[in-house]
PDB file of N, CA and C in Angstrom:
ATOM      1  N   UNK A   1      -3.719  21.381 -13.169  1.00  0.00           N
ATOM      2  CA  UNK A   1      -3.965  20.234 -12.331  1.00  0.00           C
ATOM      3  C   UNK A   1      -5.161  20.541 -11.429  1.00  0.00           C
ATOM      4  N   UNK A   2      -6.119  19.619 -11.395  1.00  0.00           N
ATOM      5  CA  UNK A   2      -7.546  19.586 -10.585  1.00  0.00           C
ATOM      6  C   UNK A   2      -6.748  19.606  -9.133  1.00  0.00           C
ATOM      7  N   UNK A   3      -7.732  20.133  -8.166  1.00  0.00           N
ATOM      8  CA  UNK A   3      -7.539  19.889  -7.254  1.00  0.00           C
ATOM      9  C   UNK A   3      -8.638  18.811  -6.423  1.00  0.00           C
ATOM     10  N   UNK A   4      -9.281  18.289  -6.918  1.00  0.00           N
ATOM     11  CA  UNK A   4     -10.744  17.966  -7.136  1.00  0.00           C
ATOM     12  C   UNK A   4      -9.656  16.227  -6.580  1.00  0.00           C
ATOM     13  N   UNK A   5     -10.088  15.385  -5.597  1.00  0.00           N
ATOM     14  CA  UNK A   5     -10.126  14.329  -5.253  1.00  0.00           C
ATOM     15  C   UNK A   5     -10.157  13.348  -6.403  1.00  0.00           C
ATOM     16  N   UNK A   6      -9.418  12.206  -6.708  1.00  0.00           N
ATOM     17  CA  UNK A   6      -9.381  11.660  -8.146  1.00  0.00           C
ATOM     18  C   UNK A   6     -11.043  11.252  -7.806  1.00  0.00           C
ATOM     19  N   UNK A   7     -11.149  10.381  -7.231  1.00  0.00           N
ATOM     20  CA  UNK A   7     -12.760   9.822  -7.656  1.00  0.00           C
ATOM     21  C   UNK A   7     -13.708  10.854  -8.044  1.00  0.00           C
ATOM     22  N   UNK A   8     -13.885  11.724  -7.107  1.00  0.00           N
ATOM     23  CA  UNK A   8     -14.543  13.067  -7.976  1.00  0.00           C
ATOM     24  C   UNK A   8     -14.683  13.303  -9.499  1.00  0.00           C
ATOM     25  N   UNK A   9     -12.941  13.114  -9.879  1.00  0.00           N
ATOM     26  CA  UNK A   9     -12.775  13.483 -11.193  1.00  0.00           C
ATOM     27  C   UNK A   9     -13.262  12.466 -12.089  1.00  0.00           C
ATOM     28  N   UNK A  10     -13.054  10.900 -12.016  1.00  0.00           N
ATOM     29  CA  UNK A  10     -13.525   9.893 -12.654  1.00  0.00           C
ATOM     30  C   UNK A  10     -14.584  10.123 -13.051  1.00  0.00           C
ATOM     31  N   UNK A  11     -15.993  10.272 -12.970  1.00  0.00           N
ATOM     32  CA  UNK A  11     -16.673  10.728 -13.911  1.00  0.00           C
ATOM     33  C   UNK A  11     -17.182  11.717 -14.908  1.00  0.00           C
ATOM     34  N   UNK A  12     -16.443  13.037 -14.571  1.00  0.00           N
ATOM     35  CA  UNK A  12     -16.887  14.086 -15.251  1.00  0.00           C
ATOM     36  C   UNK A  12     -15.604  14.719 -16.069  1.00  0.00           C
ATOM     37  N   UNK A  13     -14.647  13.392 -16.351  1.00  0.00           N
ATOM     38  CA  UNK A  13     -13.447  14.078 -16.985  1.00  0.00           C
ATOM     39  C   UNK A  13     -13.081  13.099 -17.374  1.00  0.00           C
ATOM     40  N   UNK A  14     -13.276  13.053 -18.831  1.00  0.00           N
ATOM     41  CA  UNK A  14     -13.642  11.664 -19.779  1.00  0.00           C
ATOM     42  C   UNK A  14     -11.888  11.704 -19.757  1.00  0.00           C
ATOM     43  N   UNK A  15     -10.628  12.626 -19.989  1.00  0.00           N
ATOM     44  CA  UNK A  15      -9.549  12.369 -20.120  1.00  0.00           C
ATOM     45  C   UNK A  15      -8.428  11.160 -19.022  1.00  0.00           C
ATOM     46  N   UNK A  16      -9.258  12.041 -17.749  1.00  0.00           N
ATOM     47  CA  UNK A  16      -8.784  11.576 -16.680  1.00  0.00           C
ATOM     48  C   UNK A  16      -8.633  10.361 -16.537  1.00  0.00           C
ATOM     49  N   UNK A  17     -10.346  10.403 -16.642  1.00  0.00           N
ATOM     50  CA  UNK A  17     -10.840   8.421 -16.637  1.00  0.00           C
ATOM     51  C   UNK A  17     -10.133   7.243 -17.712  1.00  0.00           C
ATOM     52  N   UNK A  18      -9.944   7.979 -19.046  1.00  0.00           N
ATOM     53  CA  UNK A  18      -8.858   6.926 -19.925  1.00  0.00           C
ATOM     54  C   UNK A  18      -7.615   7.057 -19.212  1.00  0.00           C
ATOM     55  N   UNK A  19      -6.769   7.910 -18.820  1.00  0.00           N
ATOM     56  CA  UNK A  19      -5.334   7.783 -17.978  1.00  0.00           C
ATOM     57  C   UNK A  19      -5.523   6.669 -17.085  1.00  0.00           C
ATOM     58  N   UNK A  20      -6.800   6.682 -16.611  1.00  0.00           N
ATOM     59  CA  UNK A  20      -6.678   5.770 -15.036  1.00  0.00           C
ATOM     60  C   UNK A  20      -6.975   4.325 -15.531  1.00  0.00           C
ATOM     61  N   UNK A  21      -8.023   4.459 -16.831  1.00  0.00           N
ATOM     62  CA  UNK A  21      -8.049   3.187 -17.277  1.00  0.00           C
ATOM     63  C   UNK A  21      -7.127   2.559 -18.117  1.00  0.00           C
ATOM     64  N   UNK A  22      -6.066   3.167 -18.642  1.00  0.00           N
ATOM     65  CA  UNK A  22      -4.828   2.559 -19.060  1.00  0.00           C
ATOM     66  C   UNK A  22      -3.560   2.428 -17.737  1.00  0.00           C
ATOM     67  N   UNK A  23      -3.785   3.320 -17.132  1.00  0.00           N
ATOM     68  CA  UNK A  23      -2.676   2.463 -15.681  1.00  0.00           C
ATOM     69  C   UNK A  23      -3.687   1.205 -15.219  1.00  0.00           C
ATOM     70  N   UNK A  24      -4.524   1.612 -15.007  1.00  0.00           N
ATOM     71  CA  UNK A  24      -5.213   0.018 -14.469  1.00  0.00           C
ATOM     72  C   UNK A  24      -5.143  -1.447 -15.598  1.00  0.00           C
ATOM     73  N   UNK A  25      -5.020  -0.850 -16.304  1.00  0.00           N
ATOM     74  CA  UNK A  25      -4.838  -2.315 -17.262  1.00  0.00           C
ATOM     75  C   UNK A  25      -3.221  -2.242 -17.672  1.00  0.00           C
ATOM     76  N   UNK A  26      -2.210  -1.164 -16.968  1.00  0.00           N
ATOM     77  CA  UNK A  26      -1.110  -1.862 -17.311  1.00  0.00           C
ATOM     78  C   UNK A  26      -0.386  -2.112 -16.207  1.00  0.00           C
ATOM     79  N   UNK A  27      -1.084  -2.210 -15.135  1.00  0.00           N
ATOM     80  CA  UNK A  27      -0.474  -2.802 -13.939  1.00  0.00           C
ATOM     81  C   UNK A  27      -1.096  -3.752 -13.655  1.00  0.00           C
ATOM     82  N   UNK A  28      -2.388  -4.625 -14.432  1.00  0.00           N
ATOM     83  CA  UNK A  28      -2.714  -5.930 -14.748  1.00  0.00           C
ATOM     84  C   UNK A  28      -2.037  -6.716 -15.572  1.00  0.00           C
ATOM     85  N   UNK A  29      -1.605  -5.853 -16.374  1.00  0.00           N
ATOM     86  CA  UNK A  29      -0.677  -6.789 -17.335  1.00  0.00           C
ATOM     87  C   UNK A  29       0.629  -7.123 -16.565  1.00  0.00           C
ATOM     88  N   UNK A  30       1.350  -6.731 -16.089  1.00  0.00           N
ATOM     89  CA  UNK A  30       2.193  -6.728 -15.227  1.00  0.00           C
ATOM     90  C   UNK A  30       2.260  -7.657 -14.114  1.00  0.00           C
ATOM     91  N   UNK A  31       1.342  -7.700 -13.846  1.00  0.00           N
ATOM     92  CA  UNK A  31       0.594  -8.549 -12.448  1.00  0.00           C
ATOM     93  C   UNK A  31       0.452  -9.888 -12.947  1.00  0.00           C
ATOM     94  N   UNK A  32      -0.203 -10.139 -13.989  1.00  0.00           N
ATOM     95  CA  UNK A  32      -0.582 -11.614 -14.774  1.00  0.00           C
ATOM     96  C   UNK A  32       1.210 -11.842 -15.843  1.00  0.00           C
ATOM     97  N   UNK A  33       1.662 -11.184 -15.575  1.00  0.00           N
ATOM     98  CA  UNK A  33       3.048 -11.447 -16.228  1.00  0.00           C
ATOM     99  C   UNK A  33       3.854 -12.141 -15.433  1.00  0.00           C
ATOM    100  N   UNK A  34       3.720 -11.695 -14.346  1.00  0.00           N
ATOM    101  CA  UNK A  34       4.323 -12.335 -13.003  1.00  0.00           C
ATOM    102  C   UNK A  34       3.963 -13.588 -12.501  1.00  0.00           C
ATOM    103  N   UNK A  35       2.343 -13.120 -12.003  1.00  0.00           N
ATOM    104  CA  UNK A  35       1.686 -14.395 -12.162  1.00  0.00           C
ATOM    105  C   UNK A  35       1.635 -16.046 -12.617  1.00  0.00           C
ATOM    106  N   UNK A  36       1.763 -15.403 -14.243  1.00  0.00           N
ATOM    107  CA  UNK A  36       1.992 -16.607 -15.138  1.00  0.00           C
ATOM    108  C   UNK A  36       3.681 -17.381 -14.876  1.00  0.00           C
ATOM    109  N   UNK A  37       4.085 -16.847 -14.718  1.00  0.00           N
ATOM    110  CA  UNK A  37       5.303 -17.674 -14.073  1.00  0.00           C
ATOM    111  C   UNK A  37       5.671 -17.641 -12.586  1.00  0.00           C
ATOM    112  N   UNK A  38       4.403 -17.670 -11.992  1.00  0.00           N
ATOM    113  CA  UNK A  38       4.536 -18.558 -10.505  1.00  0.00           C
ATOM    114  C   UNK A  38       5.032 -17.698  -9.444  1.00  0.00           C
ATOM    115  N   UNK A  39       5.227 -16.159  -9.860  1.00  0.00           N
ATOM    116  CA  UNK A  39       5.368 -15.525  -8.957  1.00  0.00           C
ATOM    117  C   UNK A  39       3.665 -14.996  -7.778  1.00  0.00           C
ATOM    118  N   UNK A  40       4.022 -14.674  -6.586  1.00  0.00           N
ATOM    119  CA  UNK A  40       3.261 -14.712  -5.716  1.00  0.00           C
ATOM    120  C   UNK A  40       2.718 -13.025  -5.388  1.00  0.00           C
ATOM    121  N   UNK A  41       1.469 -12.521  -5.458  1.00  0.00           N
ATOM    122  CA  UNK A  41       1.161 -10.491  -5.509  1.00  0.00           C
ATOM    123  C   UNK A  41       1.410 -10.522  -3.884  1.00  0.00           C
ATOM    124  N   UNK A  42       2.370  -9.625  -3.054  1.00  0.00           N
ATOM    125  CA  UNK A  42       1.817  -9.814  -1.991  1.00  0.00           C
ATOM    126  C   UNK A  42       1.588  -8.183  -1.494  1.00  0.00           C
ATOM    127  N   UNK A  43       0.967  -8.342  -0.853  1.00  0.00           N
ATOM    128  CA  UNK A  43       0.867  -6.692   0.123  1.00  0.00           C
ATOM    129  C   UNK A  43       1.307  -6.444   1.531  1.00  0.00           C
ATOM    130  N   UNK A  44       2.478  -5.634   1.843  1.00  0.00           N
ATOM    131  CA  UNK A  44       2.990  -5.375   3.362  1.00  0.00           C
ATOM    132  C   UNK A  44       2.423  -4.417   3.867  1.00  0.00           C
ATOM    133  N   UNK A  45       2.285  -5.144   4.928  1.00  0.00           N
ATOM    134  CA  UNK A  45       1.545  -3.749   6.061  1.00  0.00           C
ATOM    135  C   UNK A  45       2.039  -2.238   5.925  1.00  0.00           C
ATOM    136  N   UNK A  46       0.586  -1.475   6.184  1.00  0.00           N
ATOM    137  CA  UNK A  46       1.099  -0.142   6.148  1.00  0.00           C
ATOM    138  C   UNK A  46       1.714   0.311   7.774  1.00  0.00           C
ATOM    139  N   UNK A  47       0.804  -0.397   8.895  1.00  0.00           N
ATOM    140  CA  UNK A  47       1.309  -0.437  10.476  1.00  0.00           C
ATOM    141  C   UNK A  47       1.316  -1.417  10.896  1.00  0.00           C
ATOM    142  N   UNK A  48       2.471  -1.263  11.576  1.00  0.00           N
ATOM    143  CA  UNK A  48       3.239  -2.501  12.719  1.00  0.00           C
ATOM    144  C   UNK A  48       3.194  -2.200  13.809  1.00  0.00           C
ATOM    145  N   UNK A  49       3.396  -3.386  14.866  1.00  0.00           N
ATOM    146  CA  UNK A  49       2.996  -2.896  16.173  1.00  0.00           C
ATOM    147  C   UNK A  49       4.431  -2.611  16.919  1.00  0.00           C
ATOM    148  N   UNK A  50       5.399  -2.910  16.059  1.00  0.00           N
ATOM    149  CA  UNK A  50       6.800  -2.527  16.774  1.00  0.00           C
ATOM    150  C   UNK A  50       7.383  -1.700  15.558  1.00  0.00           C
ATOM    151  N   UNK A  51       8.025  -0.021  15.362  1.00  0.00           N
ATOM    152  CA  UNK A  51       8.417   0.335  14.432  1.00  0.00           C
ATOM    153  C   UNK A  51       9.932  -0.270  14.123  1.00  0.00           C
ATOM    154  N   UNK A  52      10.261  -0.073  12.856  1.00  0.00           N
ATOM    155  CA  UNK A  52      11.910  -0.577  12.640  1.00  0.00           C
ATOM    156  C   UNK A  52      12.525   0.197  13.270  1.00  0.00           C
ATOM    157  N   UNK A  53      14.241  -0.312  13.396  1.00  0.00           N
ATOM    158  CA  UNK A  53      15.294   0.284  14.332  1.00  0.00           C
ATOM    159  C   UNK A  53      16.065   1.250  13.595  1.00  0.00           C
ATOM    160  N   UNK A  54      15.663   2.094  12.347  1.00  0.00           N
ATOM    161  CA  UNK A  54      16.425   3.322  11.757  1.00  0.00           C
ATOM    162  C   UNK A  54      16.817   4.233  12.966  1.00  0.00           C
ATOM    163  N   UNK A  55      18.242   4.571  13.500  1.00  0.00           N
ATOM    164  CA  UNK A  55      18.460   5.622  14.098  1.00  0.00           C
ATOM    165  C   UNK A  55      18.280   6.894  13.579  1.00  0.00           C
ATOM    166  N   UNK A  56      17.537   7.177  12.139  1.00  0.00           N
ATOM    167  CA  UNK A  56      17.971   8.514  12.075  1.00  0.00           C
ATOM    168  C   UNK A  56      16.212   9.024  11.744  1.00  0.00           C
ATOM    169  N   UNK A  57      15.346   7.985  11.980  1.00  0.00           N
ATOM    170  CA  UNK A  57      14.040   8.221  11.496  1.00  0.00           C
ATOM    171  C   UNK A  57      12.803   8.224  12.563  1.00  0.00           C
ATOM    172  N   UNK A  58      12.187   8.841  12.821  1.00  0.00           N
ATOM    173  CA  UNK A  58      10.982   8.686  13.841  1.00  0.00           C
ATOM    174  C   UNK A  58       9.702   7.928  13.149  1.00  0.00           C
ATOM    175  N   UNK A  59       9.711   7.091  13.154  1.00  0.00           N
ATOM    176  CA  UNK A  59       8.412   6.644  12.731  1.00  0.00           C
ATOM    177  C   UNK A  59       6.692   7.224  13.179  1.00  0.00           C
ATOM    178  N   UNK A  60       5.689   7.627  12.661  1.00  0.00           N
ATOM    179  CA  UNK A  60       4.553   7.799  13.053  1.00  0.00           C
ATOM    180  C   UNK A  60       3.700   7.178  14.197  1.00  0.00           C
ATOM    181  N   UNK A  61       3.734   7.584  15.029  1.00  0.00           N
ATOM    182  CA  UNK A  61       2.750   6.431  16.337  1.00  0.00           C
ATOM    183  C   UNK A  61       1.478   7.124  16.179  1.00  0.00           C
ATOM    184  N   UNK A  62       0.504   5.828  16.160  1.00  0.00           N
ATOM    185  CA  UNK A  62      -1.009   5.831  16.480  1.00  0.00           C
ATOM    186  C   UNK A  62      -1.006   4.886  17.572  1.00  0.00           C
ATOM    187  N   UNK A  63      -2.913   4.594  17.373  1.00  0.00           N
ATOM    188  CA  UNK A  63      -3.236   3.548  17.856  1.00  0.00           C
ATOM    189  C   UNK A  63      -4.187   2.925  17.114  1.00  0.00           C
ATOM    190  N   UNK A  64      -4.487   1.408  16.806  1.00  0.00           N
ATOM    191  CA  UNK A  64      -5.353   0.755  16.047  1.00  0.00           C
ATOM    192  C   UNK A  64      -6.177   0.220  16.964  1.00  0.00           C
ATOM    193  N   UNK A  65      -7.810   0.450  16.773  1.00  0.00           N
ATOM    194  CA  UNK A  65      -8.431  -0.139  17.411  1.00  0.00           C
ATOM    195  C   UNK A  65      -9.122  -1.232  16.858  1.00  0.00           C
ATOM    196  N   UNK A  66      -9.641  -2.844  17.786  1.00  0.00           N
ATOM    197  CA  UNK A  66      -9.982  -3.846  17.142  1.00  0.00           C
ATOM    198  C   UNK A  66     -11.358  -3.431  17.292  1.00  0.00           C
ATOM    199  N   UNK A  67     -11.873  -4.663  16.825  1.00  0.00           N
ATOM    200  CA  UNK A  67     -13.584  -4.816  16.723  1.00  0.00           C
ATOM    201  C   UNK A  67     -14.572  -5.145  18.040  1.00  0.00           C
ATOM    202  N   UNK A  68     -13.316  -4.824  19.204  1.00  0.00           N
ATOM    203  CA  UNK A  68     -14.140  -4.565  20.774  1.00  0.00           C
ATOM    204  C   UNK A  68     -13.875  -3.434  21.183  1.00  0.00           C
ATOM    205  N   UNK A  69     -13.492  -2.746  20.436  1.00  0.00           N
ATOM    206  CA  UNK A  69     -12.622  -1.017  20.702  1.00  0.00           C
ATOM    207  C   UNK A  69     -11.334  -1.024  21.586  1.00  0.00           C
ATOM    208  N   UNK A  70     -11.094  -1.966  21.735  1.00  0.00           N
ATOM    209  CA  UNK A  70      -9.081  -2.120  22.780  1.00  0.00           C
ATOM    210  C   UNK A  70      -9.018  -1.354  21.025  1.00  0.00           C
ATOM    211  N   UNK A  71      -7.843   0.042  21.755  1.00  0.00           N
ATOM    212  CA  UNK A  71      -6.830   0.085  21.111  1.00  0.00           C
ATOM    213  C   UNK A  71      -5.486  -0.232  21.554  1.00  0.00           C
ATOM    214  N   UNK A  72      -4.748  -0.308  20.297  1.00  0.00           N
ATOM    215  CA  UNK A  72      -3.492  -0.797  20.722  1.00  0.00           C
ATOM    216  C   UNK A  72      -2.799   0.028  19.781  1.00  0.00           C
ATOM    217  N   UNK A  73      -1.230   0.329  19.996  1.00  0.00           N
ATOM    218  CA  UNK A  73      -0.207   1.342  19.638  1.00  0.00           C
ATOM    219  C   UNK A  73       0.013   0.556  17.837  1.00  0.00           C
ATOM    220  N   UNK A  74       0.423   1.624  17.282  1.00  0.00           N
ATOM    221  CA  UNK A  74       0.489   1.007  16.238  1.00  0.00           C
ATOM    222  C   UNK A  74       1.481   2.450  15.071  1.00  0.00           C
ATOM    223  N   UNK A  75       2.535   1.636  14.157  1.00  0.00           N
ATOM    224  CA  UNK A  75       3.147   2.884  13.740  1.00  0.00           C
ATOM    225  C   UNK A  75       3.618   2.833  12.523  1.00  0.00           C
ATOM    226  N   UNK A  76       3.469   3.899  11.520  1.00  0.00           N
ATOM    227  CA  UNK A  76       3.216   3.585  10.648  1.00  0.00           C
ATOM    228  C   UNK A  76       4.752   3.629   9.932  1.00  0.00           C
ATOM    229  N   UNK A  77       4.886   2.417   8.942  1.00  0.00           N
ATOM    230  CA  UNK A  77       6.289   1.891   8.583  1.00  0.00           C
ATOM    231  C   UNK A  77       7.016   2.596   7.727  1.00  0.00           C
ATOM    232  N   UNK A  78       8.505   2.223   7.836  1.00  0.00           N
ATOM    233  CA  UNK A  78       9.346   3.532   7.174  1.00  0.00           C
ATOM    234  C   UNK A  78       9.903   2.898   6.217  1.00  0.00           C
ATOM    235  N   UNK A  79       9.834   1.576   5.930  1.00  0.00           N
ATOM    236  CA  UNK A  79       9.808   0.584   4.994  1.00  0.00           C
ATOM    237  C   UNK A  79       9.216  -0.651   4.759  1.00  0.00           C
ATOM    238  N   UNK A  80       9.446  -1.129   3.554  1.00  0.00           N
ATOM    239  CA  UNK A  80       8.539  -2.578   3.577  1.00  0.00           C
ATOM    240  C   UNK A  80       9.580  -3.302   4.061  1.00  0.00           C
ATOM    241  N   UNK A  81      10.781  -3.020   3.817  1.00  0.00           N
ATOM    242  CA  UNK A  81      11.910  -3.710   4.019  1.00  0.00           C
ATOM    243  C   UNK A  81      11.927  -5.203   4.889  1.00  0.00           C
ATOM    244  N   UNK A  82      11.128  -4.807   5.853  1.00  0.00           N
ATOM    245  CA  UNK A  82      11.378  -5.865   7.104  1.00  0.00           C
ATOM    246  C   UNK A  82      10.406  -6.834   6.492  1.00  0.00           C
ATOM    247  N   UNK A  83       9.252  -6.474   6.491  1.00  0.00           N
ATOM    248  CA  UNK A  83       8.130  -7.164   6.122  1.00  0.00           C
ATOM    249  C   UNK A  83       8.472  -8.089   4.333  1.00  0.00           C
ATOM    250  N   UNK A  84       9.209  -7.767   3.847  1.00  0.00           N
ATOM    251  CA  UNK A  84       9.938  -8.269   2.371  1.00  0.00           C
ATOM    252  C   UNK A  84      10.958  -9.682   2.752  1.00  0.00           C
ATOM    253  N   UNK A  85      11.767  -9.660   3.997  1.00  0.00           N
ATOM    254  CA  UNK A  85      12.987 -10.516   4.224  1.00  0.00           C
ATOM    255  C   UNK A  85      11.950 -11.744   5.193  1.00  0.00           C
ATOM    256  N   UNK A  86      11.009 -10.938   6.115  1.00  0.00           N
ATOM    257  CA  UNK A  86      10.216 -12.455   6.285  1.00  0.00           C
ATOM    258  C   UNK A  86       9.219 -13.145   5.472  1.00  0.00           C
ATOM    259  N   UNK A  87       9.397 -12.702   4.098  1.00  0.00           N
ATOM    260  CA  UNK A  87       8.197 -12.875   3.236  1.00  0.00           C
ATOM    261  C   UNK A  87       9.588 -13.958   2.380  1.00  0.00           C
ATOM    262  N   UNK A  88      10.266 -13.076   2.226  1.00  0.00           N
ATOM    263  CA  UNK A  88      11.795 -14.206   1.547  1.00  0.00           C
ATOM    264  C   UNK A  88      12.523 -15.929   2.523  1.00  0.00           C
ATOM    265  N   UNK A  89      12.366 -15.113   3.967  1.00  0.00           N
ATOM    266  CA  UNK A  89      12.807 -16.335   4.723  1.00  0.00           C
ATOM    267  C   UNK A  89      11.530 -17.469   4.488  1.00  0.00           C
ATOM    268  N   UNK A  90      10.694 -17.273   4.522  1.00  0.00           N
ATOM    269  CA  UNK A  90       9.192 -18.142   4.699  1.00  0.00           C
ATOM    270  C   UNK A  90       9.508 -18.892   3.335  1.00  0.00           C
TER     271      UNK A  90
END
């Protein structure tokens, strides 16, 4: 196993690059499978500005800064879970 960063490897490792180009076209197929019957791709945040209430888990704290430099607290999630049930209630 390379230790070499995948993009690194993408061009100078003709094997690599077919592996990556058959996951990429079979998680398109997958995607347009869904698709085609009206399902919706969505993506949940990787940080929230309030972490979930697991008692047995510490969630990661940062801070995210906007495009005037305020940062603000921000932490990174221990599931999609939450972000999945308001995507279901909606």
């Amino acid at each position: 196993m390379s230790s070499e960063p995948n993009w690194m490897r993408l061009p100078g490792d003709p094997a690599f690059r077919a592996r990556m180009e058959k996951r990429s076209a079979i998680i398109a197929a997958v995607r347009e499978f869904f698709r085609s019957r009206g399902f919706l791709d969505v993506e949940t945040p990787i940080m929230v500005s309030h972490p979930g209430m697991e008692p047995n888990l510490d969630p990661f704290a940062t801070k995210l800064k906007d495009e005037t430099g305020r940062a603000r607290p921000a932490y990174l999630i221990t599931s999609p879970e939450y972000s999945m049930k308001k995507l279901l209630a909606a």
